[in-house]
N, C-alpha and C. Protein backbone atom coordinates (compact mmCIF):
# COMPACT_ATOMS: atom_id res chain seq x y z
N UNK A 1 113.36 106.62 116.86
CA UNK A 1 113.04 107.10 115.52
C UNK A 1 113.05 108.62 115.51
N UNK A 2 113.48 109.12 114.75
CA UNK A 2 113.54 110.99 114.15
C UNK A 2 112.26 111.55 114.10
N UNK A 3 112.50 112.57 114.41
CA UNK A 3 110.78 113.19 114.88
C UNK A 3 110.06 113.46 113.30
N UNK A 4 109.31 113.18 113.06
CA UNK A 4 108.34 113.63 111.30
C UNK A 4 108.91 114.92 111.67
N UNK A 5 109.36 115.11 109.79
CA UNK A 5 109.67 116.49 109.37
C UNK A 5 108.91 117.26 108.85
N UNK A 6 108.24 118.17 108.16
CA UNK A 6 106.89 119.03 107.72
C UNK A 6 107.15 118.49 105.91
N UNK A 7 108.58 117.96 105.50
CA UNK A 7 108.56 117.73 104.32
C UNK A 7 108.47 116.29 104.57
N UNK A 8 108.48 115.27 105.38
CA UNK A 8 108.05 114.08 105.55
C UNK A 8 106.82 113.67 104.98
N UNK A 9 106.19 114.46 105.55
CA UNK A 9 104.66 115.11 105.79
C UNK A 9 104.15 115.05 104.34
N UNK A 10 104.86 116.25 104.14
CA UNK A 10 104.25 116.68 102.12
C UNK A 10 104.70 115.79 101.43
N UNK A 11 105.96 114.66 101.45
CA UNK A 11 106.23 113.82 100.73
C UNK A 11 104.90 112.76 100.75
N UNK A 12 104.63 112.05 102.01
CA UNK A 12 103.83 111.03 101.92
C UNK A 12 102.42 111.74 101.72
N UNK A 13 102.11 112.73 102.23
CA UNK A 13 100.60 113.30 101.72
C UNK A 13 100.39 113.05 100.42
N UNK A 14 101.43 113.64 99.32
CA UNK A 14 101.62 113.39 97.90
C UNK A 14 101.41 112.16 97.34
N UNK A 15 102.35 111.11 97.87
CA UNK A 15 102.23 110.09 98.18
C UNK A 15 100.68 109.33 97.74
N UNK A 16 99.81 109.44 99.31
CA UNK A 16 98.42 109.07 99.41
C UNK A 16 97.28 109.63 98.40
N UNK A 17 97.93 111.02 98.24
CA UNK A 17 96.80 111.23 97.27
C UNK A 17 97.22 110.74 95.89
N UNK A 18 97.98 111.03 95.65
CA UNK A 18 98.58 110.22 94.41
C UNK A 18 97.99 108.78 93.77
N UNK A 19 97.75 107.92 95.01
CA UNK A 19 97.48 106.64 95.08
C UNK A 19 96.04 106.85 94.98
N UNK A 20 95.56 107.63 95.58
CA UNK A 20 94.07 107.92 95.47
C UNK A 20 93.68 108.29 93.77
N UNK A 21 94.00 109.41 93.49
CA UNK A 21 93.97 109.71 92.17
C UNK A 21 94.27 108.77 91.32
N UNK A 22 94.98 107.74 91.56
CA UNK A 22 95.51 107.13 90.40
C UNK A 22 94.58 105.44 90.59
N UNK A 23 93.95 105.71 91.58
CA UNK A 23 92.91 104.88 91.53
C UNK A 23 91.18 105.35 91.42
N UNK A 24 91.23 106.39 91.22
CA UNK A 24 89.94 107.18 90.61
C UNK A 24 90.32 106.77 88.78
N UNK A 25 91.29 106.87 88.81
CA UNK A 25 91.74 106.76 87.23
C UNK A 25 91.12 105.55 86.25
N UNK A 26 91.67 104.38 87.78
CA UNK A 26 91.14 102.64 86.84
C UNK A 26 89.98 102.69 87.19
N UNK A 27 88.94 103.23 88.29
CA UNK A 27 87.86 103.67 88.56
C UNK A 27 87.16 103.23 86.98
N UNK A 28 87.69 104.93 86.57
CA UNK A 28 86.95 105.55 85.34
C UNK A 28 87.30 104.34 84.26
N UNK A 29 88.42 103.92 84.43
CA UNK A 29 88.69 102.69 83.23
C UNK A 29 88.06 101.63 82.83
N UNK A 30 87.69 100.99 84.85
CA UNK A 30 86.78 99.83 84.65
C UNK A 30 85.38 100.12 84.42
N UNK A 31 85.00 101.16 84.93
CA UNK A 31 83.63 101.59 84.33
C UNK A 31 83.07 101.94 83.12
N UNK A 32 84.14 102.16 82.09
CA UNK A 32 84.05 102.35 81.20
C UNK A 32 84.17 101.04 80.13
N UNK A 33 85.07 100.20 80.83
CA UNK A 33 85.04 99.03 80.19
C UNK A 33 83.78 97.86 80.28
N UNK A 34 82.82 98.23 81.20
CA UNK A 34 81.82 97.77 81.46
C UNK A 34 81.03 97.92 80.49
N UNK A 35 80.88 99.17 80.15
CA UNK A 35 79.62 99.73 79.20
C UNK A 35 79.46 98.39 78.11
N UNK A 36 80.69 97.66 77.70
CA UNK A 36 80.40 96.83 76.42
C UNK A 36 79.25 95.45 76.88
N UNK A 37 79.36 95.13 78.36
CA UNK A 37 78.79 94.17 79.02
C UNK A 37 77.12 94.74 78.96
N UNK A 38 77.17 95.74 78.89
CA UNK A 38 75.28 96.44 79.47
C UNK A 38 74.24 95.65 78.38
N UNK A 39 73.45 94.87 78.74
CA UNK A 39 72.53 94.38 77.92
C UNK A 39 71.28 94.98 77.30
N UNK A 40 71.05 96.26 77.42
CA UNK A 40 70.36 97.55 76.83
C UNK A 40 70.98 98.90 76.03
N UNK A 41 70.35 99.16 75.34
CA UNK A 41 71.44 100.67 75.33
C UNK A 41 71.38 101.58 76.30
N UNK A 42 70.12 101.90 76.85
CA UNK A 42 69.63 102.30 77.94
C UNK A 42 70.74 102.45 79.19
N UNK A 43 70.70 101.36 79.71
CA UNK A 43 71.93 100.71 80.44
C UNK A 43 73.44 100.89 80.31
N UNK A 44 73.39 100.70 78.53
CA UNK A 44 74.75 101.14 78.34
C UNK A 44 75.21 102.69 78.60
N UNK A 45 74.59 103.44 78.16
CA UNK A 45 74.21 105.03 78.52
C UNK A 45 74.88 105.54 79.91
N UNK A 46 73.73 104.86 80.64
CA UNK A 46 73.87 104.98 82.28
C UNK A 46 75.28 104.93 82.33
N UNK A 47 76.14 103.70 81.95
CA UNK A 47 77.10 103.48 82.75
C UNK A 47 78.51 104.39 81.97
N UNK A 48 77.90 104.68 80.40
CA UNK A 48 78.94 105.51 80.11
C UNK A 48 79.30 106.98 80.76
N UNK A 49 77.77 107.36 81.16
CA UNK A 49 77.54 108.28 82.45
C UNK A 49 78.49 108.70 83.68
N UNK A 50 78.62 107.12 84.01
CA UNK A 50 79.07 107.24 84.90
C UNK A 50 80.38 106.92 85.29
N UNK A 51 80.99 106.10 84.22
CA UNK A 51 82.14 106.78 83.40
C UNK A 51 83.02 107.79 83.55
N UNK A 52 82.17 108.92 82.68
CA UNK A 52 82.50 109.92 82.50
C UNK A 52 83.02 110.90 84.30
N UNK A 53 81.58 110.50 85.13
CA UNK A 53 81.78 111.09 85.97
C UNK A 53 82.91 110.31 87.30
N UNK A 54 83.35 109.66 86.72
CA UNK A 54 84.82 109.35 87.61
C UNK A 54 85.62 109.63 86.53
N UNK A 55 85.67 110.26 85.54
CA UNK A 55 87.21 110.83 85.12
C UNK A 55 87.25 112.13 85.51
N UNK A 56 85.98 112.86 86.21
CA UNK A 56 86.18 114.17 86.72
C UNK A 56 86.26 113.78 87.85
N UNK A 57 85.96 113.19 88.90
CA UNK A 57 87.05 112.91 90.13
C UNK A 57 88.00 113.04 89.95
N UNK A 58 88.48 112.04 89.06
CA UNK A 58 90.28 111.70 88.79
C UNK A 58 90.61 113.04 88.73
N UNK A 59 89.95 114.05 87.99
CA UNK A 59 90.65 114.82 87.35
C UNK A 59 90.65 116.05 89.00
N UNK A 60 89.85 115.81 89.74
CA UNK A 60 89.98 116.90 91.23
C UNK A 60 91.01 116.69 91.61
N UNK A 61 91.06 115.34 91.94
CA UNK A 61 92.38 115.49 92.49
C UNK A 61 93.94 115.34 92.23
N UNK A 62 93.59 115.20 90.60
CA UNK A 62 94.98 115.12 90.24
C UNK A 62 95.18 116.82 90.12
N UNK A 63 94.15 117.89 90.20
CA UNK A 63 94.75 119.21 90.08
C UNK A 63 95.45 119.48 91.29
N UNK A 64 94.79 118.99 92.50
CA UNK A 64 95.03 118.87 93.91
C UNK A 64 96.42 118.17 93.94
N UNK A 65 96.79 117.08 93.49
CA UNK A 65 97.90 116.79 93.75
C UNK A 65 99.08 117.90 92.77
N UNK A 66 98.82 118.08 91.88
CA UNK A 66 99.45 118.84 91.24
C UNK A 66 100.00 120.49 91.80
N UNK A 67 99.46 120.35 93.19
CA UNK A 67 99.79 121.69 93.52
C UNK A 67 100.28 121.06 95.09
N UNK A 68 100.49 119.83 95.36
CA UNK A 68 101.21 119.03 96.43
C UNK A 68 102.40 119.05 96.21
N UNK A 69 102.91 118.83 94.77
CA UNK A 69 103.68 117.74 94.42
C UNK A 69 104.29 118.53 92.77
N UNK A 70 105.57 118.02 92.58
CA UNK A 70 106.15 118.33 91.14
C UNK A 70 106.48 117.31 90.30
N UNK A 71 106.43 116.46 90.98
CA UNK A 71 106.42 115.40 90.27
C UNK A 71 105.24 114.72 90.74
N UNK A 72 103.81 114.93 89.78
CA UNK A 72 102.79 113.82 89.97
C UNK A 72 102.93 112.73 89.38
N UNK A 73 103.31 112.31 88.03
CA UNK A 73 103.37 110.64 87.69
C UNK A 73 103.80 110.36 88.89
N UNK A 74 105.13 111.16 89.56
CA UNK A 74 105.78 110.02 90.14
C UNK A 74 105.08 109.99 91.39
N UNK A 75 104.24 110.65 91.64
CA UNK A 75 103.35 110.26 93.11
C UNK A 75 102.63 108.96 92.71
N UNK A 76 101.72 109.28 91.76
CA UNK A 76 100.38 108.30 91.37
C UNK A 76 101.26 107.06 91.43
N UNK A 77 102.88 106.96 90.60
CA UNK A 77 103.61 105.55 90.32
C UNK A 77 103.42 104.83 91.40
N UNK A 78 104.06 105.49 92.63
CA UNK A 78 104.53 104.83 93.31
C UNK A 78 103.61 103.37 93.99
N UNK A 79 102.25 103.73 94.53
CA UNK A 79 101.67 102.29 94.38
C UNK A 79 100.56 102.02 93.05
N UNK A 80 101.53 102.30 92.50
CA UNK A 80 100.61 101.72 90.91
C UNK A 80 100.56 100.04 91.27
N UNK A 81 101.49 99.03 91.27
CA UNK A 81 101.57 98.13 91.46
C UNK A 81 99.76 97.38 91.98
N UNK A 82 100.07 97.45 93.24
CA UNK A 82 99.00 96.65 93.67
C UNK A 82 97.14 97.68 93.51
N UNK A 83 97.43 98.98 93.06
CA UNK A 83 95.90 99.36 91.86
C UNK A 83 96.19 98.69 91.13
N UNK A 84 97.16 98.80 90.53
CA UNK A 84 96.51 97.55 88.84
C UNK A 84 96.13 96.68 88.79
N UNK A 85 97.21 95.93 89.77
CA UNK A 85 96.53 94.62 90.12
C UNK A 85 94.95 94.41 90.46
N UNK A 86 94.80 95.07 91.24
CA UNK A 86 93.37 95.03 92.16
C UNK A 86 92.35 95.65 90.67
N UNK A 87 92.27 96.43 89.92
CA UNK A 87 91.74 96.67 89.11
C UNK A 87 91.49 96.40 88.03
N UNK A 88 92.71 95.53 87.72
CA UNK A 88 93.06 94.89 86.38
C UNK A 88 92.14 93.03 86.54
N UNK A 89 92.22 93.25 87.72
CA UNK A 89 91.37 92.20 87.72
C UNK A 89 89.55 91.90 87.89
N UNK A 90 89.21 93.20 87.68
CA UNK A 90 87.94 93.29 87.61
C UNK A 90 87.16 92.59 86.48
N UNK A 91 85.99 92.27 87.30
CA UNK A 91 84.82 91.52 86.16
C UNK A 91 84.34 92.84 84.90
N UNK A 92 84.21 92.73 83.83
CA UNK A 92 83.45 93.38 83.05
C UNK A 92 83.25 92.75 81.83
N UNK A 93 83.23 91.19 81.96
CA UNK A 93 82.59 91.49 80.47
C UNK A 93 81.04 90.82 81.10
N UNK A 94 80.97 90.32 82.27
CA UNK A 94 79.29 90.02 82.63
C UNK A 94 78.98 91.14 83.30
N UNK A 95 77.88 91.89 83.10
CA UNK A 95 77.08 92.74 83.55
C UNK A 95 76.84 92.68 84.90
N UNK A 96 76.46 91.78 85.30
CA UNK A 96 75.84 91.65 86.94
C UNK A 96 77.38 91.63 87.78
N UNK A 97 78.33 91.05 86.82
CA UNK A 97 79.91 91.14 87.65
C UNK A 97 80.15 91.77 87.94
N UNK A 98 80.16 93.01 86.90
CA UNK A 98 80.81 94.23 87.05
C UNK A 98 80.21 94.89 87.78
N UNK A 99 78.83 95.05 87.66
CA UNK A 99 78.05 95.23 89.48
C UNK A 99 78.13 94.89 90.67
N UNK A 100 78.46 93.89 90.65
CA UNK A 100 79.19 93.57 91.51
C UNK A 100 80.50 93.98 92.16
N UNK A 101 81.22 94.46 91.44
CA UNK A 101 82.59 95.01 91.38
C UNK A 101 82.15 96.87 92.12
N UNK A 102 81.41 96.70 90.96
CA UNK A 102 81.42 99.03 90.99
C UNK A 102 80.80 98.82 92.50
N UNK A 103 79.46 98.19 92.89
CA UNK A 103 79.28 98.20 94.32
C UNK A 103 80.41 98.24 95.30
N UNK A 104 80.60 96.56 95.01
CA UNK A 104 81.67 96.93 96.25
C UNK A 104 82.84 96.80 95.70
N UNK A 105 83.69 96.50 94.66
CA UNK A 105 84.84 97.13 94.92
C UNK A 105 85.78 98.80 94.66
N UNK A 106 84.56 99.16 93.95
CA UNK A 106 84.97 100.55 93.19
C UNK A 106 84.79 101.24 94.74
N UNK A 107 83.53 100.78 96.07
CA UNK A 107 83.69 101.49 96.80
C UNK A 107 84.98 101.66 98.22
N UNK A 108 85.82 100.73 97.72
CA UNK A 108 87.04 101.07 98.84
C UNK A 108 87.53 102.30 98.62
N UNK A 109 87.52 102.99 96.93
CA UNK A 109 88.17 103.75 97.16
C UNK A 109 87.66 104.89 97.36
N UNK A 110 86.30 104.92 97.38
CA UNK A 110 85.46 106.13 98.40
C UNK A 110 85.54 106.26 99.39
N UNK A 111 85.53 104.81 100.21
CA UNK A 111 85.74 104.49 101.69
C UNK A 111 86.65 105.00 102.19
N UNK A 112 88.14 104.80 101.20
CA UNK A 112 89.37 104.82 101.97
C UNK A 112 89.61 106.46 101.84
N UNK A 113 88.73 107.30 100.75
CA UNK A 113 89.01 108.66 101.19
C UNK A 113 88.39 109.29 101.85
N UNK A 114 87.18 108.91 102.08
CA UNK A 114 86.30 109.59 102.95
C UNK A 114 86.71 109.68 105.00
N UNK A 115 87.70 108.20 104.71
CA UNK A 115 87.85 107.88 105.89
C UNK A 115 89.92 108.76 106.42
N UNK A 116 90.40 109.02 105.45
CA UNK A 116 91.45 109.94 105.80
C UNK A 116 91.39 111.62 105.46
N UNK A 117 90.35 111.82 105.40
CA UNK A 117 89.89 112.70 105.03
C UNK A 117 89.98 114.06 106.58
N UNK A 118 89.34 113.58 107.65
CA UNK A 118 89.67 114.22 108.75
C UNK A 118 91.29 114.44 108.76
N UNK A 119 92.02 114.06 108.52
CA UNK A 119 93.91 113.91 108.54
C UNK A 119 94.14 114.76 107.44
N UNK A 120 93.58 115.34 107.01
CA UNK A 120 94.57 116.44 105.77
C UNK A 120 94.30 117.52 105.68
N UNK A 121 94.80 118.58 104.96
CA UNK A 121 94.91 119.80 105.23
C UNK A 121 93.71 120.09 104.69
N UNK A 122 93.06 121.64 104.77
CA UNK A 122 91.69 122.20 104.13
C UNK A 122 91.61 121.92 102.76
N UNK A 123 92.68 122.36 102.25
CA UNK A 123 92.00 122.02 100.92
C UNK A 123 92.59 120.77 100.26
N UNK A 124 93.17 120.15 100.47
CA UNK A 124 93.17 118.95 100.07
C UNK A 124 92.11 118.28 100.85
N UNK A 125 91.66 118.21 102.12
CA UNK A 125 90.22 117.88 102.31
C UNK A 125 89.17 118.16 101.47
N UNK A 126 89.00 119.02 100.79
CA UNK A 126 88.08 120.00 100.18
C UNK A 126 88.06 119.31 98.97
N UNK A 127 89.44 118.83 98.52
CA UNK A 127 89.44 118.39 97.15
C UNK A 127 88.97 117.01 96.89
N UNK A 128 89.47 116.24 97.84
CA UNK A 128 88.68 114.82 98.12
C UNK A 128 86.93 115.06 98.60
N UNK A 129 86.82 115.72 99.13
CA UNK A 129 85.16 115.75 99.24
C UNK A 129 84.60 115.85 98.29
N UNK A 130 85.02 117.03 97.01
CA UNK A 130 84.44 117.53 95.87
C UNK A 130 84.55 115.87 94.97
N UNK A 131 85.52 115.28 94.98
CA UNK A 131 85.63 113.98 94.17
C UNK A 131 84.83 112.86 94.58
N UNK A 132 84.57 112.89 95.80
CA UNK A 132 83.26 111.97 96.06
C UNK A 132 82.12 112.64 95.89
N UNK A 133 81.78 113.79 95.67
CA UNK A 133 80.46 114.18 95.55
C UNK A 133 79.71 113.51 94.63
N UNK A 134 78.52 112.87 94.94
CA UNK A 134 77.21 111.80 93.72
C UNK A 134 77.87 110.58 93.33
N UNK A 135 78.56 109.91 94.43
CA UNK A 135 79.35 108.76 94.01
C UNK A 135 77.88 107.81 94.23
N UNK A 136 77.31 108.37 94.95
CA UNK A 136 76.19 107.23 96.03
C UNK A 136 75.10 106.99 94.85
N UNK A 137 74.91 107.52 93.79
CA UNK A 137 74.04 107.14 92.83
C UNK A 137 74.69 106.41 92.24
N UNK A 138 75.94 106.38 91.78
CA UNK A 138 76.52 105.12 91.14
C UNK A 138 76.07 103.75 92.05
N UNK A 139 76.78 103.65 93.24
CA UNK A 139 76.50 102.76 93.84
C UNK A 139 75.27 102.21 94.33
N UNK A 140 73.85 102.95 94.34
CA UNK A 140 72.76 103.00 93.97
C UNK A 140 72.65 101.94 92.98
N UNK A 141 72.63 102.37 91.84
CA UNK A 141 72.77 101.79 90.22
C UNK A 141 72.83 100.03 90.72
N UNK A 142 74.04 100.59 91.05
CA UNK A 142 74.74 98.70 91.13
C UNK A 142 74.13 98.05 91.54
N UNK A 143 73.53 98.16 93.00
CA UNK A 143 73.47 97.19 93.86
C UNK A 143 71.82 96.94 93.51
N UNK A 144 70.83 97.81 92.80
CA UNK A 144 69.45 97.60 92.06
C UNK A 144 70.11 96.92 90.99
N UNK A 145 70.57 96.98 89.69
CA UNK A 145 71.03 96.21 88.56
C UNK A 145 71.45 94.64 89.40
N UNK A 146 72.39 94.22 90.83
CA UNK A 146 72.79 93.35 91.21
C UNK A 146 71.77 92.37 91.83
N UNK A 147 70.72 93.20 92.61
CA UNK A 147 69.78 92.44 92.98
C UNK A 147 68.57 91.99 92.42
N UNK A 148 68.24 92.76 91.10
CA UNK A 148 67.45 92.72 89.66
C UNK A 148 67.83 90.97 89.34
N UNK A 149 69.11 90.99 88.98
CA UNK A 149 69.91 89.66 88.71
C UNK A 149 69.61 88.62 90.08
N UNK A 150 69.46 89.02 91.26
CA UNK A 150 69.36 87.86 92.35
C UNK A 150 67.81 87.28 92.43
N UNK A 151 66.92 88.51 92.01
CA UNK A 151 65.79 88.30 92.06
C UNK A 151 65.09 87.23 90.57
N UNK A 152 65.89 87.11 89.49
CA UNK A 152 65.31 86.65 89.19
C UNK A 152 66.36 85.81 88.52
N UNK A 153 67.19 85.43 89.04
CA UNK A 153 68.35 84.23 88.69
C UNK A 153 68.24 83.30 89.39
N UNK A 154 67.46 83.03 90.69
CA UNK A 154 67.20 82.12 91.93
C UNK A 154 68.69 82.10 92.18
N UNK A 155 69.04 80.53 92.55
CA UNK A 155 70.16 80.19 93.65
C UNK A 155 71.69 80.02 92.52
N UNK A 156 71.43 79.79 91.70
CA UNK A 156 72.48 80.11 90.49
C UNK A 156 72.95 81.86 90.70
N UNK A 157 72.28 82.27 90.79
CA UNK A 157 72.70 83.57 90.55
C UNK A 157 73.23 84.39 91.85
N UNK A 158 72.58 83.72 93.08
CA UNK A 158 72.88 83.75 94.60
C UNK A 158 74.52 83.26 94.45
N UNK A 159 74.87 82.12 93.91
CA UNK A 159 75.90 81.82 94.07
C UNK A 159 77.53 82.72 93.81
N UNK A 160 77.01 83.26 92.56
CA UNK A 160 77.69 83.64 91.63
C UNK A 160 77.90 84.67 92.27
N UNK A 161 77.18 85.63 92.51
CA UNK A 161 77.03 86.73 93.08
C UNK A 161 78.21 86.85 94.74
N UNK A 162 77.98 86.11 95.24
CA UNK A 162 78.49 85.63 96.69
C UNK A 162 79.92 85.14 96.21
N UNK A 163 80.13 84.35 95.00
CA UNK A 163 81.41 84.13 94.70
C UNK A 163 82.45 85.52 94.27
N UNK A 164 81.60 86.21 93.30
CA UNK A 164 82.58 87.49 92.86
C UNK A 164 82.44 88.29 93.82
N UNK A 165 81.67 88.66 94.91
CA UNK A 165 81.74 89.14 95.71
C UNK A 165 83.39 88.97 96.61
N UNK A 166 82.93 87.66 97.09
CA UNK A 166 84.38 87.01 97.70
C UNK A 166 85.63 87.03 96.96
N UNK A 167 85.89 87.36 95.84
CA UNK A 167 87.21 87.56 95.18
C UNK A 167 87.10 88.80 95.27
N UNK A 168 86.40 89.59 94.84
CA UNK A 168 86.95 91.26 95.03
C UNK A 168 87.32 91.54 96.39
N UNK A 169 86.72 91.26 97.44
CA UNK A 169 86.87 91.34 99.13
C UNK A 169 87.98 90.64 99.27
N UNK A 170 88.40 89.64 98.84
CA UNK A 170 89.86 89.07 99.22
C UNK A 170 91.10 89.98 98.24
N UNK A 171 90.55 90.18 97.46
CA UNK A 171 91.56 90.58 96.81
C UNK A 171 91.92 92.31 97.25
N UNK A 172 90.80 92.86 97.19
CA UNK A 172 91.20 94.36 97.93
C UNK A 172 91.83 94.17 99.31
N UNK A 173 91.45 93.02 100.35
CA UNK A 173 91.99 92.92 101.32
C UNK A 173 94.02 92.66 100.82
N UNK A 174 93.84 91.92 99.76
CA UNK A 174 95.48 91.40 99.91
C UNK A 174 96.11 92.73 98.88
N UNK A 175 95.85 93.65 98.53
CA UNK A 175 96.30 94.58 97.48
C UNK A 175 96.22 95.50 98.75
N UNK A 176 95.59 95.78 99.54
CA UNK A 176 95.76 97.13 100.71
C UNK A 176 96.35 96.61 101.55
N UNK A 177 96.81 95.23 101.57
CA UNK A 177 97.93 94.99 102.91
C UNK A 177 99.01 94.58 101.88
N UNK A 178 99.55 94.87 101.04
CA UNK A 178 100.75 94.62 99.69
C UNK A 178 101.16 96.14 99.92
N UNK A 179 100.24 97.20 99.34
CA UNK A 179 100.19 98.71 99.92
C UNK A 179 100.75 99.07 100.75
N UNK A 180 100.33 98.89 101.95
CA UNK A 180 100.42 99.07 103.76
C UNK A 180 102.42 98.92 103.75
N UNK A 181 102.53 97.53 103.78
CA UNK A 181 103.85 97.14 103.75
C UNK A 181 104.90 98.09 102.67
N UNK A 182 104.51 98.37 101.79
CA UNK A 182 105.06 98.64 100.80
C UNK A 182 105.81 100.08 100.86
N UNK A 183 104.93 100.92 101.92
CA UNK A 183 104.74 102.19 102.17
C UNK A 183 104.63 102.65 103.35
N UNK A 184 105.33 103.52 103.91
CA UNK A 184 104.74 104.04 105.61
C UNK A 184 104.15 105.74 105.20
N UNK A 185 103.72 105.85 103.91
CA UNK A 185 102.79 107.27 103.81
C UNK A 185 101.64 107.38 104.19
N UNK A 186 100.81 106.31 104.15
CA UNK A 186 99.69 106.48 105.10
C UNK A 186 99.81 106.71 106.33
N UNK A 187 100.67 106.04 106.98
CA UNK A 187 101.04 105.65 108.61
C UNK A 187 101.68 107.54 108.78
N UNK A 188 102.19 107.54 107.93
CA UNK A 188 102.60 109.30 108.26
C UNK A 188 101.62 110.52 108.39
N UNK A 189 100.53 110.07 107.22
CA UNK A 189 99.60 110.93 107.30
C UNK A 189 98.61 110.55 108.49
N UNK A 190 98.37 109.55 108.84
CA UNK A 190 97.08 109.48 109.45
C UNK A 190 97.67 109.43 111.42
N UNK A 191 99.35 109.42 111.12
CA UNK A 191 99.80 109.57 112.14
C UNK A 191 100.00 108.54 113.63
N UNK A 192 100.15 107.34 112.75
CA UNK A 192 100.82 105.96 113.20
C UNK A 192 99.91 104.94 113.03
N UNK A 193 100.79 103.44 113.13
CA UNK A 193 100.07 102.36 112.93
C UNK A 193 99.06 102.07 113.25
N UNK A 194 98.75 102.62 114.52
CA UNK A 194 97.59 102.14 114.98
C UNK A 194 96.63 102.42 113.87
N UNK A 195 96.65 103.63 113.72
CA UNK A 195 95.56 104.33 112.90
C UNK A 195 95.10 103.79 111.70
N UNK A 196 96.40 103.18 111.12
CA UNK A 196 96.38 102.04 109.87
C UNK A 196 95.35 101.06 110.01
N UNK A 197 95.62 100.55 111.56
CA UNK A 197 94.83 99.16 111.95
C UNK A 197 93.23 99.81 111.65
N UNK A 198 92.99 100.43 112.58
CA UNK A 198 91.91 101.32 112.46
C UNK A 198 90.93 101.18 111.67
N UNK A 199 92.12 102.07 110.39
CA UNK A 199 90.80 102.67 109.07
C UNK A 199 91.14 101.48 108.41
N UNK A 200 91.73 99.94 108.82
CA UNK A 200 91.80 98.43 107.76
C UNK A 200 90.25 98.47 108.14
N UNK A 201 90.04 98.22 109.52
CA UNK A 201 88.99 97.51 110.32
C UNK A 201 88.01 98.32 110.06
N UNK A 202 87.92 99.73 109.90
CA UNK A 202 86.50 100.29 109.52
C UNK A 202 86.14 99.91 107.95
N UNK A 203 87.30 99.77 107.11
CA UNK A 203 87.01 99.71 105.92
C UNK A 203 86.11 97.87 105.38
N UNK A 204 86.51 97.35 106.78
CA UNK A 204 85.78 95.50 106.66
C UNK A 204 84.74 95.96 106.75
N UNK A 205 84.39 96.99 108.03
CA UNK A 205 83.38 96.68 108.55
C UNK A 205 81.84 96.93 107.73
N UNK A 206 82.72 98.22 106.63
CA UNK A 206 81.80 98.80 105.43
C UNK A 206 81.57 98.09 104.79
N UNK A 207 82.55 97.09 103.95
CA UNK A 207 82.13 96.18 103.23
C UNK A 207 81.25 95.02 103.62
N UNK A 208 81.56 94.37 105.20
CA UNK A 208 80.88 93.90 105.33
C UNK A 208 79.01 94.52 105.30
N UNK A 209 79.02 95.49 106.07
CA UNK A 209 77.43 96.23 105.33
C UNK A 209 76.94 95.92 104.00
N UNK A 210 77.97 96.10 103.00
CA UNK A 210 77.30 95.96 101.95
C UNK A 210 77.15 94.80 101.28
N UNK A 211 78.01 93.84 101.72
CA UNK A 211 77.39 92.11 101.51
C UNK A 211 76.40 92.04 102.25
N UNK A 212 75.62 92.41 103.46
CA UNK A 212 74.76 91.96 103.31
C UNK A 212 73.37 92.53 103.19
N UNK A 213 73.76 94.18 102.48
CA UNK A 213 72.79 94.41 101.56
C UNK A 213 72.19 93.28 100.43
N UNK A 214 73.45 92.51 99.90
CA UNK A 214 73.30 92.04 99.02
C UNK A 214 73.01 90.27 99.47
N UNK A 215 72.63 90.39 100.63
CA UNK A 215 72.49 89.16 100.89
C UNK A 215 73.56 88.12 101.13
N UNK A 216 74.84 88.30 100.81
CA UNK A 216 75.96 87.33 100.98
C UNK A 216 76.64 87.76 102.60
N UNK A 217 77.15 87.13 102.58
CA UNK A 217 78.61 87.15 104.12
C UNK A 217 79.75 86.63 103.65
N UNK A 218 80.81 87.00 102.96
CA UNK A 218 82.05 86.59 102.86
C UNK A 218 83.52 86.85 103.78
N UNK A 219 82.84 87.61 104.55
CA UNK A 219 84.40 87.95 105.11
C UNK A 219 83.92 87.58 106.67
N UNK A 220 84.88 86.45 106.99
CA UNK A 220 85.17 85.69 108.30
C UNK A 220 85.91 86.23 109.44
């Protein structure tokens, strides 16, 4: 194989962040589409909140990519596919779902930047840090609103909970290996397969943590 070129490099960097940004984007979408589910106004508030504050992520690093890249749609395009999918299929019109969701599935894509984050240049490091900054109060939010619902739904609500759990976890698993295949820009940036394997297996291992914050075990 041909040795990586330095524009190899900037192509797939573009690439990754692209994909990143453009999944801060449905982020802000599904969170926003939640707000109609909140059974308070109170509640509803909160989450328009927080909302708001993933369209200023989106918006870090799409300046960041914008100074990667000349063509950004066409970065973000390229794995539009399996974000939409993975996002488009989110719970929001039940409240405790969509908590379910912003917990753990809104957090892969914190995970997955926090965790290529050592692999990129200063300030595109810089720019992904600034976009996770106060993500952890969102996820806060959730997983109190999620266990609010476990605590006083008994084993009905145990269930349910453990079920949408298990579709978002399968499904981010089969949308980041649809990704993976689809693309060798990660594998460029983070500087070979192995590394892929890697940050798959750290990214279980997070989720698994947070099922069983929540009391469930879905992933075998």
């Amino acid at each position: 194989m041909a040795p990586e070129s330095f524009a190899d490099r900037e192509v797939a960097l573009a690439e990754v962040i692209g994909a990143l940004a453009y999944g801060l984007l449905r982020v802000f979408q599904v969170t926003a589409a939640g707000t109609l589910a909140a059974p308070t106004i109170a509640l509803r508030e909160r989450q328009a909140a927080f909302a708001a504050e993933q369209y200023e992520r989106y918006r870090v690093l799409r300046r960041r990519l914008g100074a990667l890249t000349n063509d950004v749609g066409g970065a973000m395009e390229r794995l539009r596919r399996p974000l939409d999918a993975f996002y488009g299929a989110a719970p929001t019109e039940d409240w405790t779902d969509a908590q379910v969701f912003h917990y753990i599935g809104e957090a892969i894509t914190a995970d997955f930047a926090g965790l290529i984050t050592p692999f990129l240049d200063d300030r595109t490091a810089a720019a992904v840090r600034e976009a996770l900054v106060g993500r952890a109060a969102h996820a806060a939010f959730a997983l109190d609103q999620v266990q609010r619902a476990l605590a006083s739904g008994g084993g009905e609500a145990e269930e349910r909970v453990a079920a949408v759990a298990g579709r978002v976890i399968g499904d981010a698993i089969s949308r980041l290996r649809e990704g993976i295949l689809d693309s060798d820009a990660l594998a460029t940036v983070l500087g070979g397969e192995e590394k892929v394997k890697e940050l798959v297996l750290e990214l279980l291992g997070r989720h698994r943590e947070r099922l069983e914050m929540l009391g469930v075990d879905q992933l075998d």
